[in-house]
Protein backbone atom coordinates (compact mmCIF):
# COMPACT_ATOMS: atom_id res chain seq x y z
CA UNK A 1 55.44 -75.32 -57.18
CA UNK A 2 55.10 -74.28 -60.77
CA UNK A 3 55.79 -77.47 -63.67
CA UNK A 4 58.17 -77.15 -66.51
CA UNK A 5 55.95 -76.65 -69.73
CA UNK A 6 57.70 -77.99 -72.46
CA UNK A 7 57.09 -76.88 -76.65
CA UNK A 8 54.53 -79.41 -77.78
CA UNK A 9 57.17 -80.68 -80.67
CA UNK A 10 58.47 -82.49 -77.20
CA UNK A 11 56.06 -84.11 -77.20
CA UNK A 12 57.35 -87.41 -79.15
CA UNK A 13 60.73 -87.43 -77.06
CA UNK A 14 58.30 -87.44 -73.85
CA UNK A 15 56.18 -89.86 -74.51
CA UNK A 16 59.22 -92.23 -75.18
CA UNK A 17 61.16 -91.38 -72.21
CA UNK A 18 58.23 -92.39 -69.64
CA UNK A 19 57.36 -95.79 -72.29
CA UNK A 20 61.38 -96.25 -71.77
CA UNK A 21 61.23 -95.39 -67.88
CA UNK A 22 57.90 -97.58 -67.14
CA UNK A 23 58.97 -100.73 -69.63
CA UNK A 24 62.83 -100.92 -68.75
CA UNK A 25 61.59 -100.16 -65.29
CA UNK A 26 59.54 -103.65 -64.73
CA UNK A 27 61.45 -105.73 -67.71
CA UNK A 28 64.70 -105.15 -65.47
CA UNK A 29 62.83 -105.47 -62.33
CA UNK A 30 61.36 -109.48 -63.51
CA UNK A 31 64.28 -110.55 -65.36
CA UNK A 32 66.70 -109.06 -62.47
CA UNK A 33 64.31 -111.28 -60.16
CA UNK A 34 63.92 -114.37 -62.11
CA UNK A 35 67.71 -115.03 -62.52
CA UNK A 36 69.22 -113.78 -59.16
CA UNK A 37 65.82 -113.71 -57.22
CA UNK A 38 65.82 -111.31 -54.34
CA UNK A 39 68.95 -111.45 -52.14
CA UNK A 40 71.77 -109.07 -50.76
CA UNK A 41 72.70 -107.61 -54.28
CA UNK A 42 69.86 -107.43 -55.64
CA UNK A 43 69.62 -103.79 -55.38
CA UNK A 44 72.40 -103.46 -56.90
CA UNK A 45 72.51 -105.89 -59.68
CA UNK A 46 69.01 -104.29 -60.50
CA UNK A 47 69.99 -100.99 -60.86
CA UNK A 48 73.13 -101.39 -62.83
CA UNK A 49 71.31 -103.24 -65.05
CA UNK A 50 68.42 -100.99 -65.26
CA UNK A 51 70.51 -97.99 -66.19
CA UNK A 52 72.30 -99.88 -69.30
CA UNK A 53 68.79 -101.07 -70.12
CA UNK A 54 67.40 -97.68 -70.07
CA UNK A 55 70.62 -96.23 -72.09
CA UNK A 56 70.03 -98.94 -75.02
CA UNK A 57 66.40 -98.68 -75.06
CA UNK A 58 65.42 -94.80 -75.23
CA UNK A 59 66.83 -94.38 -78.17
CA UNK A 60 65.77 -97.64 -79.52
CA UNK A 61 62.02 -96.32 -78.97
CA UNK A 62 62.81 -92.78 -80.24
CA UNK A 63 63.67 -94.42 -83.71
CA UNK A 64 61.10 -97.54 -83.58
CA UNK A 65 57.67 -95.41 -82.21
CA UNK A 66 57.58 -93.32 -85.64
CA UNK A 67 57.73 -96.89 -87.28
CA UNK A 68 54.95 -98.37 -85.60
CA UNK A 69 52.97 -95.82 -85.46
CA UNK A 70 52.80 -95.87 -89.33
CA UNK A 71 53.02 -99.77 -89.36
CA UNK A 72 49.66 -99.86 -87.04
CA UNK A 73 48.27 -97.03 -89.43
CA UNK A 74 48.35 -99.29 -92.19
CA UNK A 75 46.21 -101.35 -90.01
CA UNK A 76 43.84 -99.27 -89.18
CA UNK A 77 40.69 -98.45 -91.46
């Protein structure tokens, strides 16, 4: 099976979709556990809260990585 090559000026929007995927990922996966802890729903209840996490925070990090990145530069010797 042959990958999907993307243009490198992707590059940016990929790197912030798998930070988005990994982070919302485990943040929703703790915080879904520490206040329901794990029961029938949590499945669900994890999920539907890990899809509106993921729809507020990708773009979040597409605007905020560009500002770091020359916040840390400033930083940096």
């Amino acid at each position: 099976m042959k990958l999907l090559k993307l243009n490198k000026k992707y590059s940016g929007l990929l790197v912030a979709f798998f930070m988005t995927l990994a982070l919302d990922t485990a943040m929703t996966f703790i915080m879904t556990m520490v206040n329901n802890g794990w029961n029938d729903a949590f499945i669900h209840k994890f999920l539907n809260g890990w899809v509106i996490g993921f729809i507020v925070a990708f773009p979040t990090s597409i605007l905020i990585i560009p500002l770091a990145r020359r916040l840390a530069a400033k930083f940096i010797a």
